[in-house]
N, C-alpha and C. Protein backbone atom coordinates (compact mmCIF):
# COMPACT_ATOMS: atom_id res chain seq x y z
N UNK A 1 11.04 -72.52 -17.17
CA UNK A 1 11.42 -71.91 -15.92
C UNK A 1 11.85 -70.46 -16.18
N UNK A 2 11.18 -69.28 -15.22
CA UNK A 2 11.65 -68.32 -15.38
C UNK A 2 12.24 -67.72 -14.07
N UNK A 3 13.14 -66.83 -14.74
CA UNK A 3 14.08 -66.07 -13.35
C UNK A 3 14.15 -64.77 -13.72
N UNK A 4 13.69 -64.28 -12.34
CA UNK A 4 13.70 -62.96 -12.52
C UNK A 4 14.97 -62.36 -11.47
N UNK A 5 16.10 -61.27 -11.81
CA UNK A 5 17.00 -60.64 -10.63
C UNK A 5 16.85 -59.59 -11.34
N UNK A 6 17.26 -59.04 -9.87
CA UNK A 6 17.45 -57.17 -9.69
C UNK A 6 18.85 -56.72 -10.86
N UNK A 7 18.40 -55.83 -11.72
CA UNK A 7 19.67 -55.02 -12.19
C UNK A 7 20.84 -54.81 -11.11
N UNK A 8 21.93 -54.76 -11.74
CA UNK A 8 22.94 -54.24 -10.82
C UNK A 8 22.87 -52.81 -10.70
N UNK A 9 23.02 -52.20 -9.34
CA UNK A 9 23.17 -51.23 -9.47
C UNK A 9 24.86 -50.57 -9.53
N UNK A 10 25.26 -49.73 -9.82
CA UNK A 10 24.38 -48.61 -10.72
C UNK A 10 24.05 -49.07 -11.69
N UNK A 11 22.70 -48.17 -12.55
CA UNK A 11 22.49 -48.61 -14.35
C UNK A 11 22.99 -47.52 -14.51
N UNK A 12 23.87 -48.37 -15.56
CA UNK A 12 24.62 -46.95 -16.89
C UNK A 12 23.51 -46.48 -17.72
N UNK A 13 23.74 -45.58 -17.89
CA UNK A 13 22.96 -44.83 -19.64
C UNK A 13 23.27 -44.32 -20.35
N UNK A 14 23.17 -44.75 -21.58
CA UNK A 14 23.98 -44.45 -23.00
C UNK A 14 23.81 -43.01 -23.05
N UNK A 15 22.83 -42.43 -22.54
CA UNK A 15 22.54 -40.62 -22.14
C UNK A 15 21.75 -40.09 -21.18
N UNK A 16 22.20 -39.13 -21.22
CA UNK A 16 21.36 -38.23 -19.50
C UNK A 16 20.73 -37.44 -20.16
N UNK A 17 19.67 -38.21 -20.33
CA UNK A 17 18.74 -37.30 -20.99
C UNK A 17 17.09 -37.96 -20.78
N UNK A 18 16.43 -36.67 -19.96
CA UNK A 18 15.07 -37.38 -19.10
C UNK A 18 14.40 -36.61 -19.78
N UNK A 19 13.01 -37.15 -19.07
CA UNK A 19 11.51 -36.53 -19.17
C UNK A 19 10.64 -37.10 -18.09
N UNK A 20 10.58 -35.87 -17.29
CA UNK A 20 9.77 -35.96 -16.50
C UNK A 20 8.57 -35.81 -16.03
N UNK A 21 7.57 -36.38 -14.79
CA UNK A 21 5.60 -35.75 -15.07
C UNK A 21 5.77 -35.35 -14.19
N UNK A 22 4.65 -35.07 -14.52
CA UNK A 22 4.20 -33.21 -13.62
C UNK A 22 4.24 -33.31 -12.14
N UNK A 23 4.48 -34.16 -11.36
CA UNK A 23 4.93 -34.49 -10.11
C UNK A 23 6.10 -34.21 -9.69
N UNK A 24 6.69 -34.19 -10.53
CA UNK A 24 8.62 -33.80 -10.66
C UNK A 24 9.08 -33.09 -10.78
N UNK A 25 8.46 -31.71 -10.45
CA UNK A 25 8.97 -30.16 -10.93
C UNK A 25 10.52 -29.83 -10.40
N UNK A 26 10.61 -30.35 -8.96
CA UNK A 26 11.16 -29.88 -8.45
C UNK A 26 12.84 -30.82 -8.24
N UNK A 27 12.46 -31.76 -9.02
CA UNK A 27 13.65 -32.84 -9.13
C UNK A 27 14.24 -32.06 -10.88
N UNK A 28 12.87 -32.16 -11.41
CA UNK A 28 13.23 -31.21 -13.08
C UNK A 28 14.15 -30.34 -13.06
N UNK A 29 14.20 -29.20 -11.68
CA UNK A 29 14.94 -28.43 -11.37
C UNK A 29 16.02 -28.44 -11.20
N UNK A 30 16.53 -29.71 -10.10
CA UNK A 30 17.35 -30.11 -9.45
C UNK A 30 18.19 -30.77 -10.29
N UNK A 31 17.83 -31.52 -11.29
CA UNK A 31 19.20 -32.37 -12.91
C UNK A 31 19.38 -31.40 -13.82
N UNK A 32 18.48 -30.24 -13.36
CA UNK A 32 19.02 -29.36 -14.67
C UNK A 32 20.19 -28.41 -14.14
N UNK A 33 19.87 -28.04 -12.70
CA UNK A 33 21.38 -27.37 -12.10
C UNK A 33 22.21 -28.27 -12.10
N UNK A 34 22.15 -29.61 -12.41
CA UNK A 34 23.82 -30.45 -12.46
C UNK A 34 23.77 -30.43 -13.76
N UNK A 35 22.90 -30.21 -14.71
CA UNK A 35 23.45 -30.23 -16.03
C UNK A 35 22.74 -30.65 -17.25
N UNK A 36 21.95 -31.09 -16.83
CA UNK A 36 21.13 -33.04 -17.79
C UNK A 36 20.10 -32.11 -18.22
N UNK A 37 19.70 -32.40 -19.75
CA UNK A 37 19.02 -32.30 -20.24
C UNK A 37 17.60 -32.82 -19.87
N UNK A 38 16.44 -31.77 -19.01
CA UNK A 38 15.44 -32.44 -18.82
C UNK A 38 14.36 -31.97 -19.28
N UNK A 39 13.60 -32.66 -19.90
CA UNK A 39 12.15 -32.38 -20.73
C UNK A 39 11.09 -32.21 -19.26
N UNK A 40 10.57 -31.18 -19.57
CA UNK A 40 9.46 -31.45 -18.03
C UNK A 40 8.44 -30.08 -18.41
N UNK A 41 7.05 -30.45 -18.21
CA UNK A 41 6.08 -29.52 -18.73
C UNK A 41 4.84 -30.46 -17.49
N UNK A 42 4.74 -29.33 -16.61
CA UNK A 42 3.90 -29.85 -15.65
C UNK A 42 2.48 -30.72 -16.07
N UNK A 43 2.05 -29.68 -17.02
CA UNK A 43 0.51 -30.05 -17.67
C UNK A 43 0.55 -31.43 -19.02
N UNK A 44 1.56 -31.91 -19.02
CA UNK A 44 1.53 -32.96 -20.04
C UNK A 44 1.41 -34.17 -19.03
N UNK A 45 0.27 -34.37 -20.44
CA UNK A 45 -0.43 -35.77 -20.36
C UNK A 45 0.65 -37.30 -20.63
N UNK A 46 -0.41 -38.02 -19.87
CA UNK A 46 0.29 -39.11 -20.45
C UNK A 46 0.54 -39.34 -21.63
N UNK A 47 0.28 -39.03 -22.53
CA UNK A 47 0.22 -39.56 -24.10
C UNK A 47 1.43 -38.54 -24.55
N UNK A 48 1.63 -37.45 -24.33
CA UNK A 48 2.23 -36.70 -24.81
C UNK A 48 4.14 -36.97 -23.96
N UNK A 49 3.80 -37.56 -22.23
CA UNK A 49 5.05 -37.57 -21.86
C UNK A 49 5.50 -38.75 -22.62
N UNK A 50 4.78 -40.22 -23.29
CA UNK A 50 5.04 -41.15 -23.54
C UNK A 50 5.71 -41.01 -24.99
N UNK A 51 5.08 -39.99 -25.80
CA UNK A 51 5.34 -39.66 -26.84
C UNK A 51 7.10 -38.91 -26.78
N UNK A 52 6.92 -38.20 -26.12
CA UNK A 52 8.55 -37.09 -26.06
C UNK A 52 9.63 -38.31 -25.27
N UNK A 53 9.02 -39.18 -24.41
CA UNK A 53 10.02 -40.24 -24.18
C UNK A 53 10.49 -41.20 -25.60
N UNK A 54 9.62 -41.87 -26.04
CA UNK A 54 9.97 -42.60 -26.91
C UNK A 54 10.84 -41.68 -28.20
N UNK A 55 10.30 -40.92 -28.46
CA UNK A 55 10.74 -40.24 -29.99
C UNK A 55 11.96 -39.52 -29.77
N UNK A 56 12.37 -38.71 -28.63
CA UNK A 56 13.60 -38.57 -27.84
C UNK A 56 14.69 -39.55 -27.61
N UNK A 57 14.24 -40.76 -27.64
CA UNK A 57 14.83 -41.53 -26.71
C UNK A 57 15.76 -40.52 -25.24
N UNK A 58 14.66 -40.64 -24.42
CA UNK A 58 14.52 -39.78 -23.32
C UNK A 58 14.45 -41.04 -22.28
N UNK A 59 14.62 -40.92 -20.86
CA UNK A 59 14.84 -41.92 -20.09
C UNK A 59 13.48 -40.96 -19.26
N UNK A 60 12.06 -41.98 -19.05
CA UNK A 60 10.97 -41.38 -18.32
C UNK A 60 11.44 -41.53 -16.44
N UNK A 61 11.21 -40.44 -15.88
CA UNK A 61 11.18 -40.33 -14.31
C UNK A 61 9.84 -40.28 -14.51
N UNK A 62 8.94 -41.08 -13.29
CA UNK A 62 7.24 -40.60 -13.24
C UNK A 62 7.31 -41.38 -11.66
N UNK A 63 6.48 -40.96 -10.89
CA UNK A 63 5.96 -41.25 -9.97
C UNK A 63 4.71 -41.97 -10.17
N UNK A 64 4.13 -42.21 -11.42
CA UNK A 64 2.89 -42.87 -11.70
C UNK A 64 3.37 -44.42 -12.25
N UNK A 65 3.36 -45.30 -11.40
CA UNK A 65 3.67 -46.32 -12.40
C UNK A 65 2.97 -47.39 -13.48
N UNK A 66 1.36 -46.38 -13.77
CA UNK A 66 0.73 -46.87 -15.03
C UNK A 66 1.52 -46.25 -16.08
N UNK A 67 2.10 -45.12 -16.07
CA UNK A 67 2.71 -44.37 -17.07
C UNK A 67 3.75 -45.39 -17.64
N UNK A 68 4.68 -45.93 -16.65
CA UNK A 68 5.02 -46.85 -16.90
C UNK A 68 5.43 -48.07 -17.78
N UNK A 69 3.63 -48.77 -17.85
CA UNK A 69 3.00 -49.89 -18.86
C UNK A 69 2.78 -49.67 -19.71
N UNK A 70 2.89 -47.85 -20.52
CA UNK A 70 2.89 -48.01 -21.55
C UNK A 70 3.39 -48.30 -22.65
N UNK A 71 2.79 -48.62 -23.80
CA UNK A 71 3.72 -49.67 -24.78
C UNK A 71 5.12 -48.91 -25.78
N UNK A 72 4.95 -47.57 -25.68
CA UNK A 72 5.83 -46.80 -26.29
C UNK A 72 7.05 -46.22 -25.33
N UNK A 73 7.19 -46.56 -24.22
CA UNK A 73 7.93 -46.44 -23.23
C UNK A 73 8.87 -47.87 -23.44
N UNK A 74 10.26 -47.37 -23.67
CA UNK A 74 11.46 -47.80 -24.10
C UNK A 74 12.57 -47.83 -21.80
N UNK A 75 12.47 -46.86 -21.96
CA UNK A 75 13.35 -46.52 -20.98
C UNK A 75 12.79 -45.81 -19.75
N UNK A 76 12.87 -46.40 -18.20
CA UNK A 76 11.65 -45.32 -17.58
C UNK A 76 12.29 -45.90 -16.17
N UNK A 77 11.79 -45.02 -15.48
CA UNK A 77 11.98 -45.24 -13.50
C UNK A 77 10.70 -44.65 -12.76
N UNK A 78 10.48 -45.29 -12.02
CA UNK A 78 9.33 -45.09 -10.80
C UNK A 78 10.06 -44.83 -9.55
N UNK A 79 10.09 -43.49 -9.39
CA UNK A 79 10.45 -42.57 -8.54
C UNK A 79 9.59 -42.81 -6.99
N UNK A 80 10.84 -43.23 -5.96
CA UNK A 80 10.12 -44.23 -5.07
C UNK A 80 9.74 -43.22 -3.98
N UNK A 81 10.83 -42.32 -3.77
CA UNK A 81 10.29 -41.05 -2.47
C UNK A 81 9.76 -39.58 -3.03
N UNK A 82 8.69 -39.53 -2.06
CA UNK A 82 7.84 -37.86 -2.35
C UNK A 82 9.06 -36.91 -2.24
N UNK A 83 9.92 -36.84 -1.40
CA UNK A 83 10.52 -35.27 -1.37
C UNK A 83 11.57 -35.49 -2.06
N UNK A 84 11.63 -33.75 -2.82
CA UNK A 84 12.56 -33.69 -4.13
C UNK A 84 13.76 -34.21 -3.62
N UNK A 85 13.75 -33.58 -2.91
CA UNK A 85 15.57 -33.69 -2.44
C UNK A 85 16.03 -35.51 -2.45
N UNK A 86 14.97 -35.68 -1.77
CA UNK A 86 15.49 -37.25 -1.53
C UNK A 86 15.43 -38.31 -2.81
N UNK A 87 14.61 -37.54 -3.78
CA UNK A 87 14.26 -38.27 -5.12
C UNK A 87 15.60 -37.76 -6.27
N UNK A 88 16.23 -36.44 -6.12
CA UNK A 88 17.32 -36.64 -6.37
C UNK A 88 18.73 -37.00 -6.15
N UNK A 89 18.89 -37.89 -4.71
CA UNK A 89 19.66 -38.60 -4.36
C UNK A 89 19.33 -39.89 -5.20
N UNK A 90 18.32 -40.12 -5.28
CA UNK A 90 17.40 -41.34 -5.14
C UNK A 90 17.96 -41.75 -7.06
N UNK A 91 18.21 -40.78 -7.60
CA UNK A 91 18.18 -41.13 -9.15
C UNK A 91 19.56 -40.61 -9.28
N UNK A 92 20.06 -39.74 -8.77
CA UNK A 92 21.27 -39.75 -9.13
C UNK A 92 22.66 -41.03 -8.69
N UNK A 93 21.99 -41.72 -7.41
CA UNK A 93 22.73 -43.08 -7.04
C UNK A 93 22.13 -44.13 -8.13
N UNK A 94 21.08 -44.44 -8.49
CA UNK A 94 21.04 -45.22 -9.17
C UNK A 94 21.50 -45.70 -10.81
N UNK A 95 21.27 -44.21 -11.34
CA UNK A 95 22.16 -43.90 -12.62
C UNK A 95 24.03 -43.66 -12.64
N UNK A 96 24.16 -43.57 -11.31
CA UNK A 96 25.34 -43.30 -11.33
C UNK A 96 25.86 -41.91 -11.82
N UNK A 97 25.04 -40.70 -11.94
CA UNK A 97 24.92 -39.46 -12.33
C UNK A 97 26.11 -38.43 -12.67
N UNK A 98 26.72 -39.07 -10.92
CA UNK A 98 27.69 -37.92 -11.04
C UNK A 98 29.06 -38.07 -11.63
N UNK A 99 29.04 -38.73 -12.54
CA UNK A 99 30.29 -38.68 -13.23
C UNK A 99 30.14 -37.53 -14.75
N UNK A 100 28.79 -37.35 -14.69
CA UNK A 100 28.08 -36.44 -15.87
C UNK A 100 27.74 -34.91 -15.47
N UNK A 101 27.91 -34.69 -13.83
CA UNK A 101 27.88 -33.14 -13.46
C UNK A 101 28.30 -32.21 -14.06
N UNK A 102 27.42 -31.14 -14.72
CA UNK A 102 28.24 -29.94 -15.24
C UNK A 102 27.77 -28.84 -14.95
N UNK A 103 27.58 -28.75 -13.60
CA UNK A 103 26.39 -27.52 -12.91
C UNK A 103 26.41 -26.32 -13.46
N UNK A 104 25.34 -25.66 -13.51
CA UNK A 104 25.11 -24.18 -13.62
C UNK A 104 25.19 -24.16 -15.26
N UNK A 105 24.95 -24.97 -15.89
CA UNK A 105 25.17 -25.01 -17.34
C UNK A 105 23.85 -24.89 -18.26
N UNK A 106 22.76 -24.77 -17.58
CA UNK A 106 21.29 -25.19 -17.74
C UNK A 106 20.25 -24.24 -17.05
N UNK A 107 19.52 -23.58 -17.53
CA UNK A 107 18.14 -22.62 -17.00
C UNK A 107 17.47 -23.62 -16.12
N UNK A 108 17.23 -23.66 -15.07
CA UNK A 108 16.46 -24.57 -14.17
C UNK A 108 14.78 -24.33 -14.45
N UNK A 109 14.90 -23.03 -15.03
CA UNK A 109 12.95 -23.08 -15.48
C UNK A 109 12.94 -24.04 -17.12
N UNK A 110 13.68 -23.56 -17.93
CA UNK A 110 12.81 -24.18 -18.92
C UNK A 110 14.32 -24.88 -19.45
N UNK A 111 15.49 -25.03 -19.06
CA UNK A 111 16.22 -26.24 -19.71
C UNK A 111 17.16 -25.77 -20.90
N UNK A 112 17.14 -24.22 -21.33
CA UNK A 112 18.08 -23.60 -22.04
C UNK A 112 19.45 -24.02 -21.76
N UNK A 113 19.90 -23.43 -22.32
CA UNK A 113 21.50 -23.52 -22.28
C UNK A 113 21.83 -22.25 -21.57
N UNK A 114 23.10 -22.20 -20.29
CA UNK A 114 23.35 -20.47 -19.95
C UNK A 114 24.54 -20.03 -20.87
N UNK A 115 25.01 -19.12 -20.79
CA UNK A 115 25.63 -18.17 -21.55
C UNK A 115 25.63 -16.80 -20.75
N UNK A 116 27.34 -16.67 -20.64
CA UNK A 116 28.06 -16.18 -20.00
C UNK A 116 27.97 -14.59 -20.65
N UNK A 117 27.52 -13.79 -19.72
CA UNK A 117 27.19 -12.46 -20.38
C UNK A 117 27.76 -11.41 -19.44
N UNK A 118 28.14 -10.25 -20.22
CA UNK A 118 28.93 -8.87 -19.55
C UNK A 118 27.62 -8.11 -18.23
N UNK A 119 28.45 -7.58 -17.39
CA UNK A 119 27.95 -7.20 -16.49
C UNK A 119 26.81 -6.15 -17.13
N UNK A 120 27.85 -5.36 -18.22
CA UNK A 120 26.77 -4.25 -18.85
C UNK A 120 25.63 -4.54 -19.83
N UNK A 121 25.76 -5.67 -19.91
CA UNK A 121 24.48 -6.25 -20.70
C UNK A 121 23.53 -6.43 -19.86
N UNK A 122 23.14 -6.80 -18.58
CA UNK A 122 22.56 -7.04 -17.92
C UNK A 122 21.76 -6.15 -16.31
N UNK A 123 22.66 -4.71 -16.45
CA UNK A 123 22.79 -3.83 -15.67
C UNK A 123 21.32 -3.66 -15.57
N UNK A 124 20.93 -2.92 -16.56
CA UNK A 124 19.41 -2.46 -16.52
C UNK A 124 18.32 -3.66 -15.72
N UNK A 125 18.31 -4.69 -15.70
CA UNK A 125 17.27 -5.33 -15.95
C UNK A 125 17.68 -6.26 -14.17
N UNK A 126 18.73 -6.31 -13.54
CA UNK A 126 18.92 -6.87 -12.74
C UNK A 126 18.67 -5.89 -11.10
N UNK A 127 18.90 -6.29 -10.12
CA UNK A 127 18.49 -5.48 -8.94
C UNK A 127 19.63 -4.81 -8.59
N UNK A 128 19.04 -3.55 -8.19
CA UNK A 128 20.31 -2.99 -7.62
C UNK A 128 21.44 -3.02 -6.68
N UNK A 129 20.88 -4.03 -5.42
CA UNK A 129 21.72 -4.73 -4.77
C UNK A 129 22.98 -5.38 -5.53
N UNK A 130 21.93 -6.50 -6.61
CA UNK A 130 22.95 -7.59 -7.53
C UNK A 130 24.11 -6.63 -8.46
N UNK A 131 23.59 -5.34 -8.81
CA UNK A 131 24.67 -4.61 -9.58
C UNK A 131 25.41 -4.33 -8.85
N UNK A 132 25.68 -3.89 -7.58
CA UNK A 132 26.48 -3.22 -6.80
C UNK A 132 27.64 -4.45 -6.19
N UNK A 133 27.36 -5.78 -6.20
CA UNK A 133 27.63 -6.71 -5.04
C UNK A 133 27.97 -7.43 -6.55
N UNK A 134 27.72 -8.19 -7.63
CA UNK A 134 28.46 -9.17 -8.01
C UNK A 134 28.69 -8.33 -9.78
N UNK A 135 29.65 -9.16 -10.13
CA UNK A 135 30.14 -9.31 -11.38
C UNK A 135 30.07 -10.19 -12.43
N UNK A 136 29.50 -11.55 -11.96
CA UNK A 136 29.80 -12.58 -13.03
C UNK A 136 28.01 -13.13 -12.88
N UNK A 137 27.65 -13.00 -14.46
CA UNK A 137 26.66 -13.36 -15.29
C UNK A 137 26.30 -14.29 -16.31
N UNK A 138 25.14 -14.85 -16.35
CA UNK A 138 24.53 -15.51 -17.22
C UNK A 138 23.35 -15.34 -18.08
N UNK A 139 22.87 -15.81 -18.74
CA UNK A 139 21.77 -15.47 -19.20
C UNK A 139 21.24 -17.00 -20.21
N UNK A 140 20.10 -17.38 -19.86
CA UNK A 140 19.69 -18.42 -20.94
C UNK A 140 19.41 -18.17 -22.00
N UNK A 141 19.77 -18.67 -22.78
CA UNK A 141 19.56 -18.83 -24.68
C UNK A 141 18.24 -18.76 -24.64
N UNK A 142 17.24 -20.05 -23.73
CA UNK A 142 16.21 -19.77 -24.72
C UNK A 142 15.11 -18.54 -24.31
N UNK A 143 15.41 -18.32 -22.86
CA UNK A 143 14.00 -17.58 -21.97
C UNK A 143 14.72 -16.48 -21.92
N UNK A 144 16.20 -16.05 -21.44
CA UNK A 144 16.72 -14.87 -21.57
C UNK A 144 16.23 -14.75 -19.85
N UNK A 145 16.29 -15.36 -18.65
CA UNK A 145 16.67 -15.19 -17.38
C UNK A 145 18.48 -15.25 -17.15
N UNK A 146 18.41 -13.90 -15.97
CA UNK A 146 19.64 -13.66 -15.76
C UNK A 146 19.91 -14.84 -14.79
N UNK A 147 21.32 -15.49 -14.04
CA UNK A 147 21.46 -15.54 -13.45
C UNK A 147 22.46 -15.29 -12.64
N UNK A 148 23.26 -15.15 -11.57
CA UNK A 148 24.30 -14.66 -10.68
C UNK A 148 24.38 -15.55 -9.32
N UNK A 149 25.49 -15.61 -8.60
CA UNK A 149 25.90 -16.70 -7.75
C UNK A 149 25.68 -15.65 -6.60
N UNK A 150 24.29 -15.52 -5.99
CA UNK A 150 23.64 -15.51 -4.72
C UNK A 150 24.00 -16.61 -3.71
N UNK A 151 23.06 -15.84 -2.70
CA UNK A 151 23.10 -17.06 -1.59
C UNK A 151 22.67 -18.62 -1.67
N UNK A 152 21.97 -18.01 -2.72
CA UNK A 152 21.37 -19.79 -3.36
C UNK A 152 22.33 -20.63 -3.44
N UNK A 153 23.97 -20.06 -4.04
CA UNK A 153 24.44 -20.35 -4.63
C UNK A 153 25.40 -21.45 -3.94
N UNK A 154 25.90 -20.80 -2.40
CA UNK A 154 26.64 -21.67 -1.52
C UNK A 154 25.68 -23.20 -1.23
N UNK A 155 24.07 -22.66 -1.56
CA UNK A 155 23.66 -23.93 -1.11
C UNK A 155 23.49 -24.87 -1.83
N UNK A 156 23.42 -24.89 -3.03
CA UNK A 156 23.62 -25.46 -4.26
C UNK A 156 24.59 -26.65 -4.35
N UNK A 157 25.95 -25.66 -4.42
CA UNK A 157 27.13 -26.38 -4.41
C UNK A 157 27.51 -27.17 -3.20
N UNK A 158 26.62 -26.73 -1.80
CA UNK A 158 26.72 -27.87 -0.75
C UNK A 158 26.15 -29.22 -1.05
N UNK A 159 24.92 -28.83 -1.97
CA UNK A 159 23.94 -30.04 -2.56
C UNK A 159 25.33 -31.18 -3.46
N UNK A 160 25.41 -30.67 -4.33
CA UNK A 160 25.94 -30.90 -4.99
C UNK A 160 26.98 -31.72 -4.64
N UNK A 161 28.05 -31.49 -3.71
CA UNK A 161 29.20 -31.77 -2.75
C UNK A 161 28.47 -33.20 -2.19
N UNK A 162 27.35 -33.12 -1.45
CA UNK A 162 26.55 -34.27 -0.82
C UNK A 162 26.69 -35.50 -1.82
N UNK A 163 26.00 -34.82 -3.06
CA UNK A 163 25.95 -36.10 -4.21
C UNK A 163 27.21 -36.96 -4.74
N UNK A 164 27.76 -36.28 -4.54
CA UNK A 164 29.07 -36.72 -5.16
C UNK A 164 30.34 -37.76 -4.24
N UNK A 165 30.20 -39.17 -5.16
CA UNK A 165 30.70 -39.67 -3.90
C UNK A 165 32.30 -39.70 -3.76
């Protein structure tokens, strides 16, 4: 006799640490402004996301759920709604996420680390509006994008505020 039940939700995880397919750009985006280490390269194949999951021990997000069945896949979720927004509600309730928030800590393009940099380091290369109007800077380790708390910025932290229960 076999029995099958639903996990409890939330699932814990020993780490917040994903990899995501190329369907997920925009959720990729969205765990890396709270903090989480996310592997995400639009153009990788299955073999290669299956590969950086397993050898990582990386937790797979995919919207494909053959990706799934594969045999080197340890840890994985099938991402149930199309829009980002709702797919990062959607994973951050289920992991239980937000006890791991450490926003603005992370390059949202490629997953660097930020690092807190002088206004005059950054003068040249930023807009002249942004020099005139703010003071406090970042810069990623690995790509070397600035960043600064724009208008983006109130909306962010409204996001953010939402998630958090």
């Amino acid at each position: 006799r076999v029995v099958f039940r639903p996990r409890a939700l939330p699932i814990s995880l020993n780490s917040h640490r994903f990899v995501l397919d190329g369907h997920l750009g925009r959720l990729a985006a969205f765990l890396r402004m709270l903090g989480f280490d996310v592997w995400y390269d639009r153009f990788a194949d299955d073999l290669l996301l299956a590969s950086v999951a397993s050898s990582e021990q990386r937790l797979l997000l995919t919207r494909d759920v053959a990706l799934l069945k594969r045999r080197e896949i340890e840890a994985g979720y099938w991402i149930r709604s199309h829009k980002p927004h709702d797919q990062l509600i959607e994973v951050t309730r289920r992991f239980a996420l937000h006890s791991g928030f450490t926003p603005f800590k992370r390059c949202m393009d490629c997953n660097g680390l930020l690092q807190p940099v002088s206004k005059q380091e950054v003068v040249s290369i930023v807009p002249r509006y942004i020099r005139e109007t703010k003071e406090d800077f970042s810069r990623c380790s690995a790509c070397g994008k600035v960043f600064w708390r724009g208008t983006h910025y109130t909306r962010m932290r409204t996001l953010i505020a939402q998630l958090t229960p």
